[in-house]
Protein backbone atom coordinates (compact mmCIF):
# COMPACT_ATOMS: atom_id res chain seq x y z
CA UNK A 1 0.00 0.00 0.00
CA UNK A 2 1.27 3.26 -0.69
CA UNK A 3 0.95 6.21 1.65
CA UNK A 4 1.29 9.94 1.18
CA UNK A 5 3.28 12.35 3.40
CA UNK A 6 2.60 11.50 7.00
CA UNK A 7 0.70 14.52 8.42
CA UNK A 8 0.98 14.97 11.98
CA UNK A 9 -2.52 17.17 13.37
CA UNK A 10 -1.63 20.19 15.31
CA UNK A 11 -2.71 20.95 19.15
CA UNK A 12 -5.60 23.17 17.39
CA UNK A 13 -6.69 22.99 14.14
CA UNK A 14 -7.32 26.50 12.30
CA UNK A 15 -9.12 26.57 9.24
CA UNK A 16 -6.62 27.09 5.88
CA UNK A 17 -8.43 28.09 2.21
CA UNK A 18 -8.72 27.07 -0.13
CA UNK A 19 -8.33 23.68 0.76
CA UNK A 20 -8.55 22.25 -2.84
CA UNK A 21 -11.21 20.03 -4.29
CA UNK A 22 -14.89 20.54 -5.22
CA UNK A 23 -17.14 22.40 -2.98
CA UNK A 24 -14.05 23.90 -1.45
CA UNK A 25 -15.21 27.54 -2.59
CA UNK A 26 -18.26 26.73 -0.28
CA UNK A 27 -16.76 24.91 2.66
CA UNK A 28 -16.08 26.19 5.73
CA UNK A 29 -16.15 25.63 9.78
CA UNK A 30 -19.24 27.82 10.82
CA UNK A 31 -23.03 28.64 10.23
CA UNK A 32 -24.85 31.20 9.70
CA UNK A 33 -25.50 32.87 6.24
CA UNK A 34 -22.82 35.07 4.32
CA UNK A 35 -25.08 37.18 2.10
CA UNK A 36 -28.21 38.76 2.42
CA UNK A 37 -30.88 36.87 0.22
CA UNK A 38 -35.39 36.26 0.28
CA UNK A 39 -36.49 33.37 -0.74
CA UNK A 40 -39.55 33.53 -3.45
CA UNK A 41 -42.99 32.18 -2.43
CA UNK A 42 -45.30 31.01 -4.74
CA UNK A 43 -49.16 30.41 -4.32
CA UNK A 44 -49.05 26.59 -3.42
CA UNK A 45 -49.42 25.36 0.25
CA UNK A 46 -46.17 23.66 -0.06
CA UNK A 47 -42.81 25.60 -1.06
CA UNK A 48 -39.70 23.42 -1.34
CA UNK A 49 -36.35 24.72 -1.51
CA UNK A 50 -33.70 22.41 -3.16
CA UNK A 51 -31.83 20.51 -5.56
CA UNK A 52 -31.85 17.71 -7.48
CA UNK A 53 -29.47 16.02 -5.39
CA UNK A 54 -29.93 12.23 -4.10
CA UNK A 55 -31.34 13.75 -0.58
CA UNK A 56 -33.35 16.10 -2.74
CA UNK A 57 -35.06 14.13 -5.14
CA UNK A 58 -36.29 12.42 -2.02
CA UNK A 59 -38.76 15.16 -1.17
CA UNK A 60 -40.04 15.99 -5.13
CA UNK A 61 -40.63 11.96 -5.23
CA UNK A 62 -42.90 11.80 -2.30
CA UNK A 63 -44.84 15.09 -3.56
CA UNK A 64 -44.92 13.61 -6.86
CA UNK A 65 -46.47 10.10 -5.12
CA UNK A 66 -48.26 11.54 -2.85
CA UNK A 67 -49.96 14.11 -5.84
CA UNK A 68 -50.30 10.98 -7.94
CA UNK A 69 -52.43 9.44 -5.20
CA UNK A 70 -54.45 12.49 -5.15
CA UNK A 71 -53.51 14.35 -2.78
CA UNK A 72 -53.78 17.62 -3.98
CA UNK A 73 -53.15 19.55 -0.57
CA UNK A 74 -49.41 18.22 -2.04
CA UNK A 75 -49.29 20.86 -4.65
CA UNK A 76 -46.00 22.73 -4.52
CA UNK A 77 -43.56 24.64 -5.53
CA UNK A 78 -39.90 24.01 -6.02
CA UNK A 79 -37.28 26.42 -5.96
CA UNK A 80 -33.86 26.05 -7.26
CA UNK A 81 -31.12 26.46 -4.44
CA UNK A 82 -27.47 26.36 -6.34
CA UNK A 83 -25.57 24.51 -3.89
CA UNK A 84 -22.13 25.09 -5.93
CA UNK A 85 -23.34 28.87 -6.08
CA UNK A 86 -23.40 29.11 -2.11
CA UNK A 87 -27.49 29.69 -2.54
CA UNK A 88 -28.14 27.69 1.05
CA UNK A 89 -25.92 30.28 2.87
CA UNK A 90 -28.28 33.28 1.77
CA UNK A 91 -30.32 34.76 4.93
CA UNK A 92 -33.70 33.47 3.96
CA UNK A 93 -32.47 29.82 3.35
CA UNK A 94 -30.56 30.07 6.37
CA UNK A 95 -33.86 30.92 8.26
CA UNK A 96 -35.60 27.97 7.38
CA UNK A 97 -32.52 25.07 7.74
CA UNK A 98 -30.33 26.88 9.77
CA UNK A 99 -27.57 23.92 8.46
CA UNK A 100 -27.67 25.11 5.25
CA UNK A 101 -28.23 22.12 2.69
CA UNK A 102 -31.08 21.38 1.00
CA UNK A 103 -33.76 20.12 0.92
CA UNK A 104 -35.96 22.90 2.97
CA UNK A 105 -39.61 23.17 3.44
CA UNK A 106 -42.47 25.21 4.20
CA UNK A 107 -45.39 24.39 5.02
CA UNK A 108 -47.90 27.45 4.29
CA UNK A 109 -51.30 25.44 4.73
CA UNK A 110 -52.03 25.99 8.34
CA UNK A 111 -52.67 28.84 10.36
CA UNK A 112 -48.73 30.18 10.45
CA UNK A 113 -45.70 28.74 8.54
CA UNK A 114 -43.79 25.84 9.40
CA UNK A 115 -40.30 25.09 8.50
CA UNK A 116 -39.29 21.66 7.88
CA UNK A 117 -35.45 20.66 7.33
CA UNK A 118 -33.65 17.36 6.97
CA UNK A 119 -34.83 15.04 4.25
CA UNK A 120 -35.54 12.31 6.46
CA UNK A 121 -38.14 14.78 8.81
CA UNK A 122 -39.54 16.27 5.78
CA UNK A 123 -40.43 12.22 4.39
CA UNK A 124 -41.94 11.65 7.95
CA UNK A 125 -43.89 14.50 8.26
CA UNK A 126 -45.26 14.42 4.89
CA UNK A 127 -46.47 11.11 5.19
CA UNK A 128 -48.28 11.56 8.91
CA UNK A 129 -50.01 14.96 7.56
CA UNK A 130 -50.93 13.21 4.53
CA UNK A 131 -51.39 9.76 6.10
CA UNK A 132 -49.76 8.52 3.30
CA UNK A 133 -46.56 6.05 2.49
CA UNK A 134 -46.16 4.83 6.41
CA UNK A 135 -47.58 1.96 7.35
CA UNK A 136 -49.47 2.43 10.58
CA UNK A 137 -49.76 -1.11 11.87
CA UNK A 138 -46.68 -2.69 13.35
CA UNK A 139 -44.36 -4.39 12.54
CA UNK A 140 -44.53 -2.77 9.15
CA UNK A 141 -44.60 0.70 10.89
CA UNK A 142 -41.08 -0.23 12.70
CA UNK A 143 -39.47 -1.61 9.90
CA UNK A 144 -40.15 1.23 7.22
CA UNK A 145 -39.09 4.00 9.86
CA UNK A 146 -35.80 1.55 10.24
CA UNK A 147 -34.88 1.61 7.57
CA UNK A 148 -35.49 5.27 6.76
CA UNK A 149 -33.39 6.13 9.86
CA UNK A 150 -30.68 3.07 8.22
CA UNK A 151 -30.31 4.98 5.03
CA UNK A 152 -30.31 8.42 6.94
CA UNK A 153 -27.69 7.24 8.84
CA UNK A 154 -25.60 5.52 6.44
CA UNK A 155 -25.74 7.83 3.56
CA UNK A 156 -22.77 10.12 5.03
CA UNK A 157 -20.54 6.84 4.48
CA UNK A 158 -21.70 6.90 0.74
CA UNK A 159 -21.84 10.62 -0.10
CA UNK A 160 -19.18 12.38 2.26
CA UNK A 161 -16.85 9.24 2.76
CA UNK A 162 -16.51 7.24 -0.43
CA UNK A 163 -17.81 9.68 -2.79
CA UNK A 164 -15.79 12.43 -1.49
CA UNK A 165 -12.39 10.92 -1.63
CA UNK A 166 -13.27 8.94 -4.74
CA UNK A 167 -14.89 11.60 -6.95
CA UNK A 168 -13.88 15.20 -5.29
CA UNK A 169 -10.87 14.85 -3.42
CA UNK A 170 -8.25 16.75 -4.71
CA UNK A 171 -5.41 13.89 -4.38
CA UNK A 172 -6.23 9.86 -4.20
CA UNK A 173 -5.79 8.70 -0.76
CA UNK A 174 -5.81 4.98 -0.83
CA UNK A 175 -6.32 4.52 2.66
CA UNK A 176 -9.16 6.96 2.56
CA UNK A 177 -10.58 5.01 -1.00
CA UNK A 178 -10.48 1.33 0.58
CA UNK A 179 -11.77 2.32 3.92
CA UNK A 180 -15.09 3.87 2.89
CA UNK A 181 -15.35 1.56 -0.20
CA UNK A 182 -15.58 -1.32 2.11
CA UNK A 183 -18.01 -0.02 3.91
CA UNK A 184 -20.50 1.39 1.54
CA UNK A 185 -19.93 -2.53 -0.03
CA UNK A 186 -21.02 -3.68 3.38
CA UNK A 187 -24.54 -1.41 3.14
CA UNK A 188 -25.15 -2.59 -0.12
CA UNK A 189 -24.81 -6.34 1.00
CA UNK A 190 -27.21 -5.24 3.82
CA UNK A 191 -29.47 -3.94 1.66
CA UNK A 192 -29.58 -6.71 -1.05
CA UNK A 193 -29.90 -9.62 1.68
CA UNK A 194 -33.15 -7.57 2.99
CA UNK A 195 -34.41 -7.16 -0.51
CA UNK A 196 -33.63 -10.73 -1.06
CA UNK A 197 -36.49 -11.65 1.59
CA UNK A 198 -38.86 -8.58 0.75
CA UNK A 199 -40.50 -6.63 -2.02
CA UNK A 200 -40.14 -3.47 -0.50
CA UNK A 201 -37.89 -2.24 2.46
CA UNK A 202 -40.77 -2.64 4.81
CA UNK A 203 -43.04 -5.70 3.01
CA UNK A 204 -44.96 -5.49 0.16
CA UNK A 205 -46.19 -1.76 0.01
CA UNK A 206 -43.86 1.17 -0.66
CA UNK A 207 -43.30 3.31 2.13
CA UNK A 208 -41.21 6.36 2.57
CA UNK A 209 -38.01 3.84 3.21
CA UNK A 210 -38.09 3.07 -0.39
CA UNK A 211 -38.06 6.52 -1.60
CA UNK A 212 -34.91 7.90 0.89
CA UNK A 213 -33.08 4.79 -0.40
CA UNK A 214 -33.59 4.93 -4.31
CA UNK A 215 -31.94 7.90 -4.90
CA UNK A 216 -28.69 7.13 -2.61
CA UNK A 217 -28.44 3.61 -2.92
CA UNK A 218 -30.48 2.46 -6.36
CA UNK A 219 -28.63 5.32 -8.50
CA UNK A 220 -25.48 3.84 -7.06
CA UNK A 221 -26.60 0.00 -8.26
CA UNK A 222 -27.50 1.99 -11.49
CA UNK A 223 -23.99 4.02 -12.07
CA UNK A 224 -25.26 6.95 -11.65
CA UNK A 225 -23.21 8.33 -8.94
CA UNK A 226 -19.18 8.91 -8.66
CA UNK A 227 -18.33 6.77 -11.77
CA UNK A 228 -18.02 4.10 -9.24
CA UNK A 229 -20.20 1.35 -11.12
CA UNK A 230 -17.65 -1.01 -12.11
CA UNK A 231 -14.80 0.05 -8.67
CA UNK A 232 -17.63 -1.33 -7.07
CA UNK A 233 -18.82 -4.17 -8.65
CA UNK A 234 -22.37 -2.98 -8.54
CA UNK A 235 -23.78 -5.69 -10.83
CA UNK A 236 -23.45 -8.19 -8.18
CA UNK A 237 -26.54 -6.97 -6.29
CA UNK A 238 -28.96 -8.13 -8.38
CA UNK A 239 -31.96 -7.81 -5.50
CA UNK A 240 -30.87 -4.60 -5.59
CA UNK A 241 -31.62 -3.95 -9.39
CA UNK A 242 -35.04 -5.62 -9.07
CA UNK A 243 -36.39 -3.11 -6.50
CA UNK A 244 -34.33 -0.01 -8.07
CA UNK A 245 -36.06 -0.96 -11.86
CA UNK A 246 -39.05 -1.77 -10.29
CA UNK A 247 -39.27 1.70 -8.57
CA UNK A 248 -37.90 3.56 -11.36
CA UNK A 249 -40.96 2.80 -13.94
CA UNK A 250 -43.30 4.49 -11.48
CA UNK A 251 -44.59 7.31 -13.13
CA UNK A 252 -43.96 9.66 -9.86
CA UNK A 253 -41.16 8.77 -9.10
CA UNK A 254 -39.87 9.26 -12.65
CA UNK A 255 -41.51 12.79 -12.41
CA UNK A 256 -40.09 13.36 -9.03
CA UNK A 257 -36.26 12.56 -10.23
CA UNK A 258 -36.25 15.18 -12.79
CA UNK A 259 -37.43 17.96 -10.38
CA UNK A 260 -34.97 20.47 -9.43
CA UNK A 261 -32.39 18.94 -11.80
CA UNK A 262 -29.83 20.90 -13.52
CA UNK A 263 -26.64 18.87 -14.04
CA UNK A 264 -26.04 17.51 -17.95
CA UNK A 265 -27.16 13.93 -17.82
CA UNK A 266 -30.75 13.87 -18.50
CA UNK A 267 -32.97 15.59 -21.01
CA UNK A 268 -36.27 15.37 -18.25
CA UNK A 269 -34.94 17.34 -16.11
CA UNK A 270 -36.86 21.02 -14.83
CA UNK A 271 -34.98 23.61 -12.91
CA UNK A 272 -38.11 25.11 -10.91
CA UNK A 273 -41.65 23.43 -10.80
CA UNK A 274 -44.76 25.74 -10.35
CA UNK A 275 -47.63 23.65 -11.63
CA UNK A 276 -48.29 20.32 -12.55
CA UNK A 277 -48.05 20.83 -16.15
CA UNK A 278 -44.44 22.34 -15.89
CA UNK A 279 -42.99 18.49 -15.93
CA UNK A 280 -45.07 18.13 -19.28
CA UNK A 281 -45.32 21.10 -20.94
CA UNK A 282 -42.01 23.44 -20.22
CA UNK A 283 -39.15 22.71 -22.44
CA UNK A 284 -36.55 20.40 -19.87
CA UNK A 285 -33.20 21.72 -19.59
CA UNK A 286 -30.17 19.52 -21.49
């Protein structure tokens, strides 16, 4: 194994930039916003603020499900916040998710606003105001909210281990590489032996589980994230594939992946959503 310079930490560590590698324009060690920005509001009940990240494309696929099931207290609107452009540090966005990364909420149908940050809470409490995508009987209940809280807590592993020294770092750290490749290969071993045994994360009905893991976990099975398909020998988990391709010819959840999307890879892709029609009628971005 080869090593790079051996780096001894210091009694305190003080913050040095740019520190090289992507996002490092945006990076730093406190909160709080650095510019002065409103948010828009539109006329829905429901005003999302986000991207069409993985943890984003969460939140447009249960809107888009739970509008499909006809819902329509679900209509919203979806803003585009411009992660690389430093959008989640402006004051506005800052007021709703004081951690700054997206995907924010508001909820506008009630008597006052609510604010809703965190992908995982904003799945949850869409589906108990909606009563929708969470089973309520145990043991189904249990098992969907485990594994939304599994993929919650694993994700970091995925995106900010492996996919950060992989794909952004700005030097190969083989250490770094190996030790976060194993264990995002461990996660998706969990996850294929469970979908081995089970149609869905939680049984046989989709549930809010399914749609915090497809982005994260099925796009990786896919090769969709990092250009880690074949480094990680994602054709092995075949139970994996069945759910993702099962999933991914749901008409909502097709709708829902293109919301808020503005990298190069797909032609159904809309920056902002307004209205129902946008995702059929506005010209998508390529």
């Amino acid at each position: 194994m080869t090593h790079s310079t051996a780096y001894t930490p210091p009694k305190v560590w003080v913050w040095k930039k740019p520190n090289g590698g992507a996002f490092a324009n945006i990076n730093r060690p406190i909160a709080g916003p650095t510019h002065d920005k409103q948010l828009p509001v539109g006329r829905h009940p429901l005003q999302l603020y986000s991207l069409g990240t993985p943890n984003g494309q969460k939140v447009t696929i249960m809107l888009e499900e739970l509008l499909a099931k006809g819902y329509s207290g679900a209509e919203y609107d979806a803003w585009l916040i411009n992660i690389s452009d430093g959008d989640q540090f402006g004051s506005g966005f800052v007021d709703i998710n004081p951690n700054s990364k997206i995907p924010a909420l508001v909820d506008r149908s009630g008597g006052g606003p609510v604010r809703v940050f965190e992908s995982g809470s904003i799945l949850l409490y869409l589906a108990e105001k909606f009563g929708a995508f969470l089973p309520q009987d145990q043991p189904a209940r249990a098992e969907c909210l485990s594994w939304l809280f599994w993929q919650i807590g694993s994700a970091p592993y995925l995106g900010g281990g492996f996919g950060h020294f992989y794909a952004y770092a700005p030097t190969k750290i083989e250490y770094a590489i190996d030790r976060f490749a194993m264990e995002v290969k461990r996660q998706l071993d969990v996850l294929d032996r469970r979908l081995s045994e089970s149609e869905y994360l939680a049984g046989d009905i989709f549930t809010i589980a399914d749609i915090a893991v497809l982005p994260w976990y099925g796009g990786l099975a896919k090769g969709w994230q990092y250009g880690a398909a074949e480094f990680l020998s994602v054709d092995d988990y075949r139970n994996i594939h069945r759910w993702a391709d099962m999933l991914l010819e749901r008409p909502a959840v097709k709708r829902g992946r293109g919301v808020n999307h503005v990298s190069t890879d797909r032609a159904d892709q809309l920056h902002e959503r307004h209205e129902a029609g946008d995702l059929h009628t506005n010209p998508m971005i390529t």
